[in-house]
PDB file of N, CA and C in Angstrom:
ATOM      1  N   UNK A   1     157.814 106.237 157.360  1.00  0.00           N
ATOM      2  CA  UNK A   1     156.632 107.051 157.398  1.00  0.00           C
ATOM      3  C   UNK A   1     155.456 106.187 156.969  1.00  0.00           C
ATOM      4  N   UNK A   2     153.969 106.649 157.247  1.00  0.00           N
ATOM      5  CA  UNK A   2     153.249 105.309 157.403  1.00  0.00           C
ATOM      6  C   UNK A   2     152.577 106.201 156.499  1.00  0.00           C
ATOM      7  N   UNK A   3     151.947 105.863 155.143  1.00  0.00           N
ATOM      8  CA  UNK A   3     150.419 106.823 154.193  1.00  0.00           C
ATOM      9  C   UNK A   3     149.594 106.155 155.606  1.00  0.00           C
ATOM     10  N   UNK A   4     148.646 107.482 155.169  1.00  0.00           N
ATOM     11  CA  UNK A   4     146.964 107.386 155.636  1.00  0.00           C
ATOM     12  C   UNK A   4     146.150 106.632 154.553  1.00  0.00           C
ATOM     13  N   UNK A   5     144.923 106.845 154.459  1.00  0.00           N
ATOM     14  CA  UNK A   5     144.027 106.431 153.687  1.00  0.00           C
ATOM     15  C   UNK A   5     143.902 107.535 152.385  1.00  0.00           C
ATOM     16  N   UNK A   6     144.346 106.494 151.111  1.00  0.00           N
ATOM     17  CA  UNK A   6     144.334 106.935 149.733  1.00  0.00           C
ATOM     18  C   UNK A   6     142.659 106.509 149.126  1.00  0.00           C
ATOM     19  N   UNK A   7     142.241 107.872 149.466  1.00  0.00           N
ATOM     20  CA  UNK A   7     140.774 107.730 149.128  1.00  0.00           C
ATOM     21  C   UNK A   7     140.615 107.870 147.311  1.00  0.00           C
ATOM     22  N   UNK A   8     141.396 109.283 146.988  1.00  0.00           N
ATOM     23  CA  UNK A   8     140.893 109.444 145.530  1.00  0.00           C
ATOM     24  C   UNK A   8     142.047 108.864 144.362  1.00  0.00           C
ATOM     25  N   UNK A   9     141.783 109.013 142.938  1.00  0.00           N
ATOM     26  CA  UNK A   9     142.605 108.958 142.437  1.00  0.00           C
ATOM     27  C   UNK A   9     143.649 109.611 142.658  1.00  0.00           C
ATOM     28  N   UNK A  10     143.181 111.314 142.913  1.00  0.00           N
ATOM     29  CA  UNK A  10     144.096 112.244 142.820  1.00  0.00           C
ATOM     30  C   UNK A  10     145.291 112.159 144.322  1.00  0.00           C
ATOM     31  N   UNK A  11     144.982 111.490 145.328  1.00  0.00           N
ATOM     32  CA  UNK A  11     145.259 110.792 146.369  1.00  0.00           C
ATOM     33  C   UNK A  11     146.436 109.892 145.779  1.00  0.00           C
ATOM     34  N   UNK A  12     146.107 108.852 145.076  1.00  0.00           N
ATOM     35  CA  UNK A  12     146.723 108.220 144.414  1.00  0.00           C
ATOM     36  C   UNK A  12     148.315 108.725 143.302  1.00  0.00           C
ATOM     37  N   UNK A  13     147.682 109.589 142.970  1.00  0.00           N
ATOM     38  CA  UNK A  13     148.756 110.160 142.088  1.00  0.00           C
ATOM     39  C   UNK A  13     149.708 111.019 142.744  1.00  0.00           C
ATOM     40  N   UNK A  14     149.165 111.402 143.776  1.00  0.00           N
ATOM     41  CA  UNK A  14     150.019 112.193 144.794  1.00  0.00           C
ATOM     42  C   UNK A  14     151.050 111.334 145.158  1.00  0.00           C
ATOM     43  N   UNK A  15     150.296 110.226 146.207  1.00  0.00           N
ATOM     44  CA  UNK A  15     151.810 109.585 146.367  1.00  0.00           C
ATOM     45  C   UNK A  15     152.105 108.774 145.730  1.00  0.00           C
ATOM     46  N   UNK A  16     152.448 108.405 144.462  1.00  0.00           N
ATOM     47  CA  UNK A  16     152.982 107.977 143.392  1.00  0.00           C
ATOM     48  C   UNK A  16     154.124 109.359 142.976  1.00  0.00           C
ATOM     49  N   UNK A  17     153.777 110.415 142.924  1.00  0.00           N
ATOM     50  CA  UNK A  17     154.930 111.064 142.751  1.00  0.00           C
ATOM     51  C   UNK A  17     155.569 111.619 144.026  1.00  0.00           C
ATOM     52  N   UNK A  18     154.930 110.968 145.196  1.00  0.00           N
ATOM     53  CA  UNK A  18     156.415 110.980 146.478  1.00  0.00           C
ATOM     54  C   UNK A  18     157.176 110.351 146.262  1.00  0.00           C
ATOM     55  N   UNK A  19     156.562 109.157 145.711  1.00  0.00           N
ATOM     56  CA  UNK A  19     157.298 107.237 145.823  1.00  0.00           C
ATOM     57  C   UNK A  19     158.314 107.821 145.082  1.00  0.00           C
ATOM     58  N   UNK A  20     157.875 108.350 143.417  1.00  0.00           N
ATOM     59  CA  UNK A  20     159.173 108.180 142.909  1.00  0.00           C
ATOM     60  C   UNK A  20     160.221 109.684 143.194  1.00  0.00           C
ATOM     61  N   UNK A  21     159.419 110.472 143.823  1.00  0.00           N
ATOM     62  CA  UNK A  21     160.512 111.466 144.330  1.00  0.00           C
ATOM     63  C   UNK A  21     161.626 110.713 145.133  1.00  0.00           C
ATOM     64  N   UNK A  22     161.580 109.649 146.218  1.00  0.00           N
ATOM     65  CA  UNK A  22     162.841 109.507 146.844  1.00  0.00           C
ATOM     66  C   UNK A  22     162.073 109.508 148.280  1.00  0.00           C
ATOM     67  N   UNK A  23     160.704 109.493 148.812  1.00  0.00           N
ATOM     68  CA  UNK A  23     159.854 109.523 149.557  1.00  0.00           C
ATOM     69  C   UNK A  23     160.465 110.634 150.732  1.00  0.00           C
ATOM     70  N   UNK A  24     160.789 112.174 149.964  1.00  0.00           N
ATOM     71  CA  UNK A  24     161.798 112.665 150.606  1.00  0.00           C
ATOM     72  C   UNK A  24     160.478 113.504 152.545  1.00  0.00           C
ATOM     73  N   UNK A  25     160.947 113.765 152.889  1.00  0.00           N
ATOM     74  CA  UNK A  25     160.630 114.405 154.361  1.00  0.00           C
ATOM     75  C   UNK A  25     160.568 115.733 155.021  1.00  0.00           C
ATOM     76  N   UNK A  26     160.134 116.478 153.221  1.00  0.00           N
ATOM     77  CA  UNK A  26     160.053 117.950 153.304  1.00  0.00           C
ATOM     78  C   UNK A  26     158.753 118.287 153.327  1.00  0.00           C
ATOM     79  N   UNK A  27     158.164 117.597 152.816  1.00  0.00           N
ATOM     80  CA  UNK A  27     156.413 118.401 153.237  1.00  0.00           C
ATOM     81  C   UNK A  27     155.926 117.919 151.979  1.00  0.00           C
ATOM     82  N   UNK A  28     156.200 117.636 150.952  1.00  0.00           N
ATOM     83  CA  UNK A  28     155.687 116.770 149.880  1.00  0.00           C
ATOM     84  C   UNK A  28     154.541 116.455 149.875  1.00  0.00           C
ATOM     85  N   UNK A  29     154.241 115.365 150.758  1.00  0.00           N
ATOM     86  CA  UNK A  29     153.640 114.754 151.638  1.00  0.00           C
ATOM     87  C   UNK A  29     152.512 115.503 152.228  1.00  0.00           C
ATOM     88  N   UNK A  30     151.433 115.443 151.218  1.00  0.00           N
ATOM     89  CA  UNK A  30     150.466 115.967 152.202  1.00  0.00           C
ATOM     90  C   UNK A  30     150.108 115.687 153.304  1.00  0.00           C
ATOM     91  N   UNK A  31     149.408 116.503 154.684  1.00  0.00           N
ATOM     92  CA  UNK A  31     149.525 116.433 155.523  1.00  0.00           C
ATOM     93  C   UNK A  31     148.676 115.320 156.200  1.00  0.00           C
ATOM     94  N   UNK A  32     146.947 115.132 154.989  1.00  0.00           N
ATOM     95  CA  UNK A  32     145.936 114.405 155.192  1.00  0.00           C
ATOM     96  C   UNK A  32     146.598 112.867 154.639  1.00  0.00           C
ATOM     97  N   UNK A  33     147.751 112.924 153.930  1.00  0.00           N
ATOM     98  CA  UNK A  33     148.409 111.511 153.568  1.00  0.00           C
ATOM     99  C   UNK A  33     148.532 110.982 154.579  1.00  0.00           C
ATOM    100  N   UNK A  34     149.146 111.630 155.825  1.00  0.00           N
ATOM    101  CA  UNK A  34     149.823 110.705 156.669  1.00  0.00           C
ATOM    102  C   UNK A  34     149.300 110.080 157.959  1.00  0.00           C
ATOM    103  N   UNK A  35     149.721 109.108 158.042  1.00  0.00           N
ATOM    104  CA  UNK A  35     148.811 108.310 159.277  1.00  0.00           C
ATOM    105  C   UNK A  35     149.567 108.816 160.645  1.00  0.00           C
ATOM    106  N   UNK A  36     149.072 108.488 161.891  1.00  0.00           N
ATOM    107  CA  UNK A  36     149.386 108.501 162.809  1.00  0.00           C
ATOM    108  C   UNK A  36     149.743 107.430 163.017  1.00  0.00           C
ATOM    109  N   UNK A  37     151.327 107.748 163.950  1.00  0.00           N
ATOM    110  CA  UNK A  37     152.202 106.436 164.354  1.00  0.00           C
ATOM    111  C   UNK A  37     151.401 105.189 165.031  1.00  0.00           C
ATOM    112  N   UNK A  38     151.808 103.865 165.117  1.00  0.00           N
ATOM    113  CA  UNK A  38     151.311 103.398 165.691  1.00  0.00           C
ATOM    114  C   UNK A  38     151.312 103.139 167.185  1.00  0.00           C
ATOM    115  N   UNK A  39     150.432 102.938 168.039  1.00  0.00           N
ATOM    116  CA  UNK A  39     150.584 103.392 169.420  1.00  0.00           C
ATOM    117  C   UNK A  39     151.878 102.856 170.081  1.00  0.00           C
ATOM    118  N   UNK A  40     152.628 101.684 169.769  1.00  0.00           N
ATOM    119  CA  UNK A  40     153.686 101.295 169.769  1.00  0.00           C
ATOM    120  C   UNK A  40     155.097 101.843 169.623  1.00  0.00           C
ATOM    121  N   UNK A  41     154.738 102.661 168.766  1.00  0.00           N
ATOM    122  CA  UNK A  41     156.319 103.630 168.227  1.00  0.00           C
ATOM    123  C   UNK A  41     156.169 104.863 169.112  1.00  0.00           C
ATOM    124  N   UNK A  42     154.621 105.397 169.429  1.00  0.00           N
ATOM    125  CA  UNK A  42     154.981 106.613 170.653  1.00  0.00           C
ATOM    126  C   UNK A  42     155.188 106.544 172.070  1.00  0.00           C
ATOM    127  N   UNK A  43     155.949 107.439 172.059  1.00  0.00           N
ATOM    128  CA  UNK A  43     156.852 107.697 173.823  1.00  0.00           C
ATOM    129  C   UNK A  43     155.700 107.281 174.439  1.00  0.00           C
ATOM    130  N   UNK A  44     155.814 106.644 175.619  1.00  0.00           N
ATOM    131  CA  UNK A  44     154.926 106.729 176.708  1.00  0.00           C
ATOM    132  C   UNK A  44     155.449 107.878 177.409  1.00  0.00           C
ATOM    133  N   UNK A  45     154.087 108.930 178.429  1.00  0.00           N
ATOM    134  CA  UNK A  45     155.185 109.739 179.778  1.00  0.00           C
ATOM    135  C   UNK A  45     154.378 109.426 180.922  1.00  0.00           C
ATOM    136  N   UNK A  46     155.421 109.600 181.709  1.00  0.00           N
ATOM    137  CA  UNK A  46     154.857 109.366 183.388  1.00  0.00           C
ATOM    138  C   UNK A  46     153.943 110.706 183.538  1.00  0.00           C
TER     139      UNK A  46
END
């Protein structure tokens, strides 16, 4: 999973307690944390 941009502290402390949760894949993870894949990892479609 890729973070987005950790603007604030409180940003900061957030994922610091994903990290040490186990960086689990339930929603933890705020939604504005996360980056979009890189164009590389998504499907192309015809």
């Amino acid at each position: 999973m890729r973070i987005g941009p950790v603007v604030t502290v409180a940003d900061a402390e957030t994922v610091g307690v994903w990290l040490r949760g186990g960086m689990p894949d339930d929603g933890t993870l705020p939604e504005r944390l996360r980056a979009a894949p890189a164009p590389w990892q998504v499907a192309r479609l015809n």
